[in-house]
C-alpha atoms as a PDB file:
ATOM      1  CA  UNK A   1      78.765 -66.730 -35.622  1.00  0.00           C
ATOM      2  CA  UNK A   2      75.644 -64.500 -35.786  1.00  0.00           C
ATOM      3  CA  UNK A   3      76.579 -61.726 -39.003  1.00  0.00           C
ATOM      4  CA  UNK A   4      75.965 -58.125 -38.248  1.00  0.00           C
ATOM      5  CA  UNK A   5      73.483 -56.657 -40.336  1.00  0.00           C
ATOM      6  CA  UNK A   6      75.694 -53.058 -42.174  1.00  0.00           C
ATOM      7  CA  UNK A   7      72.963 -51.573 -43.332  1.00  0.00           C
ATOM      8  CA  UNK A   8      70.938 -51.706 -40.135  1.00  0.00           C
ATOM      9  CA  UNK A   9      73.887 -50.775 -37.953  1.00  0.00           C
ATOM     10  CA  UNK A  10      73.833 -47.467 -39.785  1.00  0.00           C
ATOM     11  CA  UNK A  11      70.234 -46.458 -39.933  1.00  0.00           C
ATOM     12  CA  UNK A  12      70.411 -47.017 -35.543  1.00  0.00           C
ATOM     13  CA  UNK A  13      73.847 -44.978 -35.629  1.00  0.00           C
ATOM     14  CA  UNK A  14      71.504 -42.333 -37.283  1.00  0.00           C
ATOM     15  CA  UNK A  15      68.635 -42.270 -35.243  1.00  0.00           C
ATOM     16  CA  UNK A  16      70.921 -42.103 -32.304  1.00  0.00           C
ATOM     17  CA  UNK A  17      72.594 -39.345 -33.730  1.00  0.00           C
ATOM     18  CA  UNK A  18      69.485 -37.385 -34.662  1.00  0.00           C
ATOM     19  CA  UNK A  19      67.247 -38.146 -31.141  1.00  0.00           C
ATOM     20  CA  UNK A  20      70.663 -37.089 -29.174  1.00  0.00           C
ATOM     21  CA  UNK A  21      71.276 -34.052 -31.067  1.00  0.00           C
ATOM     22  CA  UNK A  22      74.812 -34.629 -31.838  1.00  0.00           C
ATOM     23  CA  UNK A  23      74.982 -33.175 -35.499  1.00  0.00           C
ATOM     24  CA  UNK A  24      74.637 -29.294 -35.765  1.00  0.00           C
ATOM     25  CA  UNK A  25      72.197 -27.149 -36.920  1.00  0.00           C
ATOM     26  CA  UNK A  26      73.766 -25.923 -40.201  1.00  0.00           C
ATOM     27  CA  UNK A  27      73.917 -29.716 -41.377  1.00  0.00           C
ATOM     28  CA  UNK A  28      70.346 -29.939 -41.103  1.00  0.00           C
ATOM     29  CA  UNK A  29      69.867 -27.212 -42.770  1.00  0.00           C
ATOM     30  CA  UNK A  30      71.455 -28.341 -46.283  1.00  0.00           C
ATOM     31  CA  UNK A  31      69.179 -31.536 -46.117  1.00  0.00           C
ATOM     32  CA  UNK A  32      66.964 -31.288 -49.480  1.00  0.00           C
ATOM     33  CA  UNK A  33      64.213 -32.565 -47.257  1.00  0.00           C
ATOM     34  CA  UNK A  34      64.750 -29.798 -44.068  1.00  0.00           C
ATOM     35  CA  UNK A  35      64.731 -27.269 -46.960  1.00  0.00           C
ATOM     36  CA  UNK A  36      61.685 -28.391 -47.989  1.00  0.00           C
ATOM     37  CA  UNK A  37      60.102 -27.802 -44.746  1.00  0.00           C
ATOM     38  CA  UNK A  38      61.275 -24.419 -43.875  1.00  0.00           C
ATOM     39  CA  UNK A  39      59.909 -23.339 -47.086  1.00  0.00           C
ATOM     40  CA  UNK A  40      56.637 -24.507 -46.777  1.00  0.00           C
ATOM     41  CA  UNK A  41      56.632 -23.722 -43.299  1.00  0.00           C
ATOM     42  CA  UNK A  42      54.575 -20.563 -41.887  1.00  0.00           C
ATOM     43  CA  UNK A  43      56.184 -20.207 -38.657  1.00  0.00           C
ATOM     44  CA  UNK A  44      58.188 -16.309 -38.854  1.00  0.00           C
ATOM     45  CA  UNK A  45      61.383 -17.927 -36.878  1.00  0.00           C
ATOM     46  CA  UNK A  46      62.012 -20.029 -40.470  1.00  0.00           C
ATOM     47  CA  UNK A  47      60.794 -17.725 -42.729  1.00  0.00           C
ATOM     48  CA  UNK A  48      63.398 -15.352 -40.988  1.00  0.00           C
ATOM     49  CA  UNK A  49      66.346 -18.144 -41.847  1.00  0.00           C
ATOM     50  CA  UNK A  50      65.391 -18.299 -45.221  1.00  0.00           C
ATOM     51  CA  UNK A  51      65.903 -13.959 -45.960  1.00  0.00           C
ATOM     52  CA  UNK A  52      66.185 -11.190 -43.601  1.00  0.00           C
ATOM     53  CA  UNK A  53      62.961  -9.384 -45.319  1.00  0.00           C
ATOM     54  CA  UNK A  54      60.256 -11.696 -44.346  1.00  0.00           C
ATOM     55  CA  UNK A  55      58.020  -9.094 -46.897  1.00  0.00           C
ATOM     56  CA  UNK A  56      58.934  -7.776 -49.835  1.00  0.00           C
ATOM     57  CA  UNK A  57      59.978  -4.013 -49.186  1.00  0.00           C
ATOM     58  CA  UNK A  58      60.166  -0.294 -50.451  1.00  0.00           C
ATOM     59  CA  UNK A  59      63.314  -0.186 -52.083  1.00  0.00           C
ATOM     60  CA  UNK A  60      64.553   3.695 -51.609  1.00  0.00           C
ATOM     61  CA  UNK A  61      66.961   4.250 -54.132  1.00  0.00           C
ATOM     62  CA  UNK A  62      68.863   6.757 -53.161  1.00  0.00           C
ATOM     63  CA  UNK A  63      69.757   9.103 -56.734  1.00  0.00           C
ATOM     64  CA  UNK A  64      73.794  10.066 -57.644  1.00  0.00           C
ATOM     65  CA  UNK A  65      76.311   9.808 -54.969  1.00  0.00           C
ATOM     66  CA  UNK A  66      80.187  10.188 -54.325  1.00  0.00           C
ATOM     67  CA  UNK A  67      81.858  11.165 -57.494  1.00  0.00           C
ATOM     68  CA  UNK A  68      78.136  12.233 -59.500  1.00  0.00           C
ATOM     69  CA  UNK A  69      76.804  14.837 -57.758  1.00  0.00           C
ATOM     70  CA  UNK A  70      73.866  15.240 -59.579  1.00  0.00           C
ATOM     71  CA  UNK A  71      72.572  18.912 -60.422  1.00  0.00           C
ATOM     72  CA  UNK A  72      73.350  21.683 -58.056  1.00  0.00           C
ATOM     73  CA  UNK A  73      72.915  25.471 -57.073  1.00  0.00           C
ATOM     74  CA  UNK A  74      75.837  27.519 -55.419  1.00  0.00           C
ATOM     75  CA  UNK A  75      77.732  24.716 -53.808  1.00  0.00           C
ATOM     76  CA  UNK A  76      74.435  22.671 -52.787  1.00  0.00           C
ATOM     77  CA  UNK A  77      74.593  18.800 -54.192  1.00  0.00           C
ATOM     78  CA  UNK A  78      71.825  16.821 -55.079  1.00  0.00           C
ATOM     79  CA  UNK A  79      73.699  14.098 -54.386  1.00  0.00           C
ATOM     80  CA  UNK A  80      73.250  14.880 -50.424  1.00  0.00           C
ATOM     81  CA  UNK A  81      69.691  16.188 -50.376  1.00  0.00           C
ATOM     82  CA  UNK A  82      68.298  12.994 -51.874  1.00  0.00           C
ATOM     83  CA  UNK A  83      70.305  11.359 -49.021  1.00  0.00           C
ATOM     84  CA  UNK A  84      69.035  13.292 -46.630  1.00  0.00           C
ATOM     85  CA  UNK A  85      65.364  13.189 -48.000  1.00  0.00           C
ATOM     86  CA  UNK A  86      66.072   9.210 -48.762  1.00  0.00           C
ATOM     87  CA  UNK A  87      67.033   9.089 -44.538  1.00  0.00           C
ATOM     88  CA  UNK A  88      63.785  10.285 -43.238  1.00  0.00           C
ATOM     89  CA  UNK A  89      61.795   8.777 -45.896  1.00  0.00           C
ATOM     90  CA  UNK A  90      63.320   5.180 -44.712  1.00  0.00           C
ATOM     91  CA  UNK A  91      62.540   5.877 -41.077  1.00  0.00           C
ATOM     92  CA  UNK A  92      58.872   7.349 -41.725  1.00  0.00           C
ATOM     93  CA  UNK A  93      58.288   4.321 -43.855  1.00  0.00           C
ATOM     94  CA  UNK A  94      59.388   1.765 -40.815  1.00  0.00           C
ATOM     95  CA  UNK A  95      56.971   4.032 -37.796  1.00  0.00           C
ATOM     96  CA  UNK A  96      54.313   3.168 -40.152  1.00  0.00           C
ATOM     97  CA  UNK A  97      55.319  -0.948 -40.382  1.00  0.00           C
ATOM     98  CA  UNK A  98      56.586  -0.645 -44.127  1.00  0.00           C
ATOM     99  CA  UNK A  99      59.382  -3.141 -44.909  1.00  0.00           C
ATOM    100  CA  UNK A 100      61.756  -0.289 -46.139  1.00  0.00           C
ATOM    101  CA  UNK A 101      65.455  -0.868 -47.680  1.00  0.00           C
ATOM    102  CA  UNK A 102      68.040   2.229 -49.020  1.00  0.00           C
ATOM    103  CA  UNK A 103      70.238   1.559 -51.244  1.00  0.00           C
ATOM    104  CA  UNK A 104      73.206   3.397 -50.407  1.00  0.00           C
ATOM    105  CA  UNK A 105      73.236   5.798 -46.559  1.00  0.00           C
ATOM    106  CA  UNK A 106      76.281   7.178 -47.210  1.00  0.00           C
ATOM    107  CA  UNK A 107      77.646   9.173 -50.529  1.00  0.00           C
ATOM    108  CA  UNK A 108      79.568   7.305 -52.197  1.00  0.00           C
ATOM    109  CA  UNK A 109      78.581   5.679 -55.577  1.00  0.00           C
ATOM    110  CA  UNK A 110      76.949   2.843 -56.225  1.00  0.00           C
ATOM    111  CA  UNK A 111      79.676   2.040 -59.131  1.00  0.00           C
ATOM    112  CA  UNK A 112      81.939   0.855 -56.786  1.00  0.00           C
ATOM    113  CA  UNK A 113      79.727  -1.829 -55.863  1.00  0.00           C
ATOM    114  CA  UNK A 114      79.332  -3.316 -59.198  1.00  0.00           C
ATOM    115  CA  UNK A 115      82.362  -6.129 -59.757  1.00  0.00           C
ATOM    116  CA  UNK A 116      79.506  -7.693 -62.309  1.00  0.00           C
ATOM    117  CA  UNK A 117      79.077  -5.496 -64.672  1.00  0.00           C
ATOM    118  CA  UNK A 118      82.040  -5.571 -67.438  1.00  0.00           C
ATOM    119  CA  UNK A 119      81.106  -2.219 -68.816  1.00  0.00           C
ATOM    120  CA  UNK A 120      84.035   0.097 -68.735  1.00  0.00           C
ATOM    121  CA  UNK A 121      81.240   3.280 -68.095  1.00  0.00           C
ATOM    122  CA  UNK A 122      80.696   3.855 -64.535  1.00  0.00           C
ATOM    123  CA  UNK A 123      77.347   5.694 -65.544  1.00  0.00           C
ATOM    124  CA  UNK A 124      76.352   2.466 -66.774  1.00  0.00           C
ATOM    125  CA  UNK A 125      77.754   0.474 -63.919  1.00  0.00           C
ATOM    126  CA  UNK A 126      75.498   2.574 -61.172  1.00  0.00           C
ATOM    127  CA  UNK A 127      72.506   2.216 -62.998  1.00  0.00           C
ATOM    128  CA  UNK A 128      72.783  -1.726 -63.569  1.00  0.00           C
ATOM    129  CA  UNK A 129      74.038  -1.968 -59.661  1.00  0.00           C
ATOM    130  CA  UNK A 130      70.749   0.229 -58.818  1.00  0.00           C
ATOM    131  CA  UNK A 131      68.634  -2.279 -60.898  1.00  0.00           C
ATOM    132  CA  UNK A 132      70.337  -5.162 -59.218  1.00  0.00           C
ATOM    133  CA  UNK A 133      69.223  -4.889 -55.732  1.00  0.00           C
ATOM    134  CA  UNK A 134      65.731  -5.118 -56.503  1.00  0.00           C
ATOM    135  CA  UNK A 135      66.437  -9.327 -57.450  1.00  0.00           C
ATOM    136  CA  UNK A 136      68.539  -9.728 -54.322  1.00  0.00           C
ATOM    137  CA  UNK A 137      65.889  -8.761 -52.126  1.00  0.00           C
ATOM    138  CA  UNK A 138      62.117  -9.368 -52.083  1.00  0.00           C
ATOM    139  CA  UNK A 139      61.144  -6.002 -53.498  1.00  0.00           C
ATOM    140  CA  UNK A 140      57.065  -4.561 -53.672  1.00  0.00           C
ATOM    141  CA  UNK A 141      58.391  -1.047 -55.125  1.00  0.00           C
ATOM    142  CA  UNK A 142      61.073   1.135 -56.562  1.00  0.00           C
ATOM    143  CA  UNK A 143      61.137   4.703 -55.195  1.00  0.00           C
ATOM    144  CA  UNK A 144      63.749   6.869 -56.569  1.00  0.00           C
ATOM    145  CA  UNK A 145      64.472  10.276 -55.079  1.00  0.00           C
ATOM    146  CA  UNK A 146      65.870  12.499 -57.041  1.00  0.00           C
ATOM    147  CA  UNK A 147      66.575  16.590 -56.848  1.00  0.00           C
ATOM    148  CA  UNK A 148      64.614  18.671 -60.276  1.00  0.00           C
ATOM    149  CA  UNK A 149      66.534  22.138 -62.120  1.00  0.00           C
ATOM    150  CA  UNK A 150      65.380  23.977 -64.750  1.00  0.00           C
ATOM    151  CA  UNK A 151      66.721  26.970 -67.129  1.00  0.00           C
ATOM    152  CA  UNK A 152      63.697  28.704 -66.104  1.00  0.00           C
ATOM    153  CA  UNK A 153      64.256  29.453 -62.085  1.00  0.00           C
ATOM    154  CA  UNK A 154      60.141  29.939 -61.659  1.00  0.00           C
ATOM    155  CA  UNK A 155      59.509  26.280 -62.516  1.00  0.00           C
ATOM    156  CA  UNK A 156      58.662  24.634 -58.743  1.00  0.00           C
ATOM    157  CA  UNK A 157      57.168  21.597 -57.173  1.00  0.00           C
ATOM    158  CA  UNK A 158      57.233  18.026 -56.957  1.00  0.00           C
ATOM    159  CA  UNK A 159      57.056  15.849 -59.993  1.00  0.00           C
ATOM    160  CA  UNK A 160      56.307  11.845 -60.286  1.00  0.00           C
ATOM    161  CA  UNK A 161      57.955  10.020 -63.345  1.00  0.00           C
ATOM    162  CA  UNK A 162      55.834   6.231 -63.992  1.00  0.00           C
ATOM    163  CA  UNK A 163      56.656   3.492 -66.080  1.00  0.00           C
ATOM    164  CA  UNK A 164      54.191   2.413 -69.303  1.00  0.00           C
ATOM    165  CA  UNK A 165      52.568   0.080 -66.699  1.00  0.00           C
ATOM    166  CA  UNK A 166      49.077   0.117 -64.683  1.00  0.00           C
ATOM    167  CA  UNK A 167      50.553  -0.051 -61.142  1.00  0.00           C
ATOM    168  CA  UNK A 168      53.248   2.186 -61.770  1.00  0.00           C
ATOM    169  CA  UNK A 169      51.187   4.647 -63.325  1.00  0.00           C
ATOM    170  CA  UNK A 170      48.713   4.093 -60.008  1.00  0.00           C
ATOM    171  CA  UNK A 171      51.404   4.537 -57.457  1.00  0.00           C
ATOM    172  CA  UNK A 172      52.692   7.699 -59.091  1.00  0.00           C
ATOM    173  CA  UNK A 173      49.429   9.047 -59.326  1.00  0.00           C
ATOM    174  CA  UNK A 174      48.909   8.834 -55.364  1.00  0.00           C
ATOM    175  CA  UNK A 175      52.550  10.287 -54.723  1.00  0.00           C
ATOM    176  CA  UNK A 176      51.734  13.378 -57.123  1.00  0.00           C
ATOM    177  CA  UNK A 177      47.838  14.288 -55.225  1.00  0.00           C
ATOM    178  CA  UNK A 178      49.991  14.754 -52.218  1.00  0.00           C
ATOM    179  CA  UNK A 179      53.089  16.516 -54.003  1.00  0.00           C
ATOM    180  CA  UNK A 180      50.574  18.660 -55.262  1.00  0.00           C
ATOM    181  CA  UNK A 181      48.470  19.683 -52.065  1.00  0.00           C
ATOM    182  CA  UNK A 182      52.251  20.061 -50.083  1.00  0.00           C
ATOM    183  CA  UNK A 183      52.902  22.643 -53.142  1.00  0.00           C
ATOM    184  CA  UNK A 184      49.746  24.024 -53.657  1.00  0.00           C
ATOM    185  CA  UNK A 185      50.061  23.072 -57.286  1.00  0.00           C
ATOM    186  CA  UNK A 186      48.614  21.337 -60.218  1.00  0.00           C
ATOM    187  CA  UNK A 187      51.116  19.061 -61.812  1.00  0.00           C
ATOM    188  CA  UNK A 188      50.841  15.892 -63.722  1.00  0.00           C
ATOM    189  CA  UNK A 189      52.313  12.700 -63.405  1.00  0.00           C
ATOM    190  CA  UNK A 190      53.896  11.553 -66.507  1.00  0.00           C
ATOM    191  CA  UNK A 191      55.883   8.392 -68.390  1.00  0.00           C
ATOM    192  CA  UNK A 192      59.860   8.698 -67.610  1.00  0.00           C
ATOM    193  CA  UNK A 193      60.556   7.065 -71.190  1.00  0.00           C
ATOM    194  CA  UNK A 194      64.246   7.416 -71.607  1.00  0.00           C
ATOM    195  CA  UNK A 195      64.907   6.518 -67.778  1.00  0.00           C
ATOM    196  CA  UNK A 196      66.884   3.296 -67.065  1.00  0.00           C
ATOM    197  CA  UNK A 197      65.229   1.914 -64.037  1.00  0.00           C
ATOM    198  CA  UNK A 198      62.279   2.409 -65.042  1.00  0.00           C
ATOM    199  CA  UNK A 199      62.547   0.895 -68.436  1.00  0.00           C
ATOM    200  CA  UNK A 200      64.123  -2.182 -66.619  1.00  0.00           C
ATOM    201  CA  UNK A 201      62.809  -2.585 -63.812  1.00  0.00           C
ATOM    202  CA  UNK A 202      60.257  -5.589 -63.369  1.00  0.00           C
ATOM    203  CA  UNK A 203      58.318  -4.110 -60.037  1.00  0.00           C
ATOM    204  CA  UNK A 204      56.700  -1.092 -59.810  1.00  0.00           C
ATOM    205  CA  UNK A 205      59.493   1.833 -60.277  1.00  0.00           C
ATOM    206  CA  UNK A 206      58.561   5.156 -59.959  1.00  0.00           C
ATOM    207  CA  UNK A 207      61.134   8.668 -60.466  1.00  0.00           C
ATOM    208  CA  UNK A 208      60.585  10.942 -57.407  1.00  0.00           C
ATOM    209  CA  UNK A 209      61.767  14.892 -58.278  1.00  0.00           C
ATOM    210  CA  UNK A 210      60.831  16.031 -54.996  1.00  0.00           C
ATOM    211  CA  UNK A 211      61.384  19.389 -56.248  1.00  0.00           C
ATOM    212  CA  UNK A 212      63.363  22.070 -58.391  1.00  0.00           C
ATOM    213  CA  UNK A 213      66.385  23.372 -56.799  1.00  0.00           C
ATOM    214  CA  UNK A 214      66.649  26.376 -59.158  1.00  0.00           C
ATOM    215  CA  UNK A 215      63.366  27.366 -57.308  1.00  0.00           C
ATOM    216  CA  UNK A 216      63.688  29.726 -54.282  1.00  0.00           C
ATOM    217  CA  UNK A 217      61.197  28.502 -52.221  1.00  0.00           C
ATOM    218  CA  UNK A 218      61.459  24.560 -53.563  1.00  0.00           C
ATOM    219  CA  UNK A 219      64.922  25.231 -52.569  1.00  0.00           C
ATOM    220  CA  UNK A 220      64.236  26.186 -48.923  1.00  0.00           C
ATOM    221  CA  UNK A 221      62.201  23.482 -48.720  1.00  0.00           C
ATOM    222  CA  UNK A 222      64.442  21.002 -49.827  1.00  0.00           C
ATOM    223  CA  UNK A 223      67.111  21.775 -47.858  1.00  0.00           C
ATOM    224  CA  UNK A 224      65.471  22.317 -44.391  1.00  0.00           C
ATOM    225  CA  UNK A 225      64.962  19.654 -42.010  1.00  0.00           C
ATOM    226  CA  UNK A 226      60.809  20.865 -41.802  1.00  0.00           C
ATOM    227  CA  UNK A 227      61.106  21.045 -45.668  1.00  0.00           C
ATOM    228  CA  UNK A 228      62.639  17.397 -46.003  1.00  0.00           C
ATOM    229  CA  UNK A 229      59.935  15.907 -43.585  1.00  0.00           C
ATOM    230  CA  UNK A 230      57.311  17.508 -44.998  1.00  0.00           C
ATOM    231  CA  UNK A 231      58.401  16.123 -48.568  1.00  0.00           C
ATOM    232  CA  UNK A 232      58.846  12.161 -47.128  1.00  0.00           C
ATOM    233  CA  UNK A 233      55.601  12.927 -45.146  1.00  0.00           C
ATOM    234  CA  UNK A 234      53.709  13.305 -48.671  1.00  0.00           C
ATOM    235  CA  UNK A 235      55.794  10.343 -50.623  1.00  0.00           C
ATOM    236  CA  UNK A 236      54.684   8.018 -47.588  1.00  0.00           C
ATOM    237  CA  UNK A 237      50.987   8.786 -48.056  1.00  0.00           C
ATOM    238  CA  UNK A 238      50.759   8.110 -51.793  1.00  0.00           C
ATOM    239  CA  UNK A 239      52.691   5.131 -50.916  1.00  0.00           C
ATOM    240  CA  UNK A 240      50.114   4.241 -48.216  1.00  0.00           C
ATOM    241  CA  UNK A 241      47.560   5.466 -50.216  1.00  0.00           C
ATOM    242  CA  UNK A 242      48.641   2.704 -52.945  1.00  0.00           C
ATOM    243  CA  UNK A 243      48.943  -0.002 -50.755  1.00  0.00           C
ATOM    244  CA  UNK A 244      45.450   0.555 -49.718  1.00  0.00           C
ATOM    245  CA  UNK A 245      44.283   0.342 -53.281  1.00  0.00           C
ATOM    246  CA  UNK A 246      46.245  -2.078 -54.609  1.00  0.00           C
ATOM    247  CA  UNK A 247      47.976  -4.735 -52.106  1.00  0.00           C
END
């Protein structure tokens, strides 16, 4: 009697399984060798399987939220104009093709995300939660919006807060030239040393203070629909303006 071969019998039961597509998708996909190719591969349709961000984006993070309000003025929350400003920012950054992401687009606080960090401090649990999205997604910059106050109510305009690094420093530079023509001042970008993103942060991080809510007229501004557009209008040219220079 003619003895069957095992080992043979199993690679044909294979290629008959593979040419008549009876194994799913998924399976292939966990083969060390499929992997391989979709990684390598340039075709868009695998490079969408592998992430949902085929390039790296503008992370918008989106300052305070639910139980920190940030500063205020007569019942008016930071908290919900950096949402609002965050909003528009994210869809002006998309009409113009930028791979754009927000970190939060409703108010509530990014705290009660966080089942990570062990730190009793919810302070401390927002900020590590803020820094944590930027490794879970392919990330080109950190924009932070966040609402300015000062003691001294005549204080006004935008102001750009940079990291200790070269293309930090460069893409706060190009937000502040347009902060500064949309306010007709002359302000200065500067380093935002005690800051926690931007001490941590490994990509470019920047600290947006899109203006000083103590301010009459920065207030107005902030708070109207015309105002808000105009002030994502000016953050999406210096970030245009650094992608031409840099990218």
């Amino acid at each position: 009697m003619r003895k069957f071969n095992l080992k043979a019998l199993l690679s044909l039961w294979a290629a008959l399984v593979v040419t008549l597509g009876l194994l799913p998708s998924d399976c292939w996909a966990s083969s060390p060798q499929t992997s391989k190719q979709l990684h390598s591969s340039e075709d868009s349709s695998s490079q969408i399987q592998q992430h949902p961000f085929m390039h790296r984006a503008v992370l918008i993070d989106v300052g305070h939220g639910g139980i920190d309000g940030g500063t205020s003025f007569q019942g008016l929350l930071e908290k919900d104009i950096n949402l609002a400003i965050s909003r528009r920012l994210y869809m002006l950054l998309r009409s113009e093709g930028i791979p754009a992401v927000l970190n939060r687009d409703q108010d509530y606080a990014l705290s009660d995300d966080n089942r990570w960090h062990a730190s009793r401090s919810r302070h401390q649990r927002d900020l590590s939660q803020r820094k944590q999205l930027s490794h879970e997604i392919p990330t080109a910059m950190i924009v932070s919006i966040h609402v300015n106050w000062a003691k001294n109510s005549s204080r006004s305009g935008g102001i750009v807060l940079h990291q200790p690094e070269g293309r930090s420093t460069l893409l706060a530079g190009c937000i502040q030239r347009q902060f500064n023509e949309l306010y007709q001042l002359q302000h200065t970008f500067t380093v935002g040393k005690p800051f926690y993103l931007l001490k941590l942060s490994e990509v470019p991080a920047v600290i947006v203070e899109t203006g000083f809510i103590s301010h009459p007229s920065d207030r107005q501004k902030l708070t109207s629909r015309k105002g808000q557009v105009e002030i994502s209008e000016a953050i999406v040219k210096g970030i245009i303006s650094y992608l031409t220079m840099y990218e």
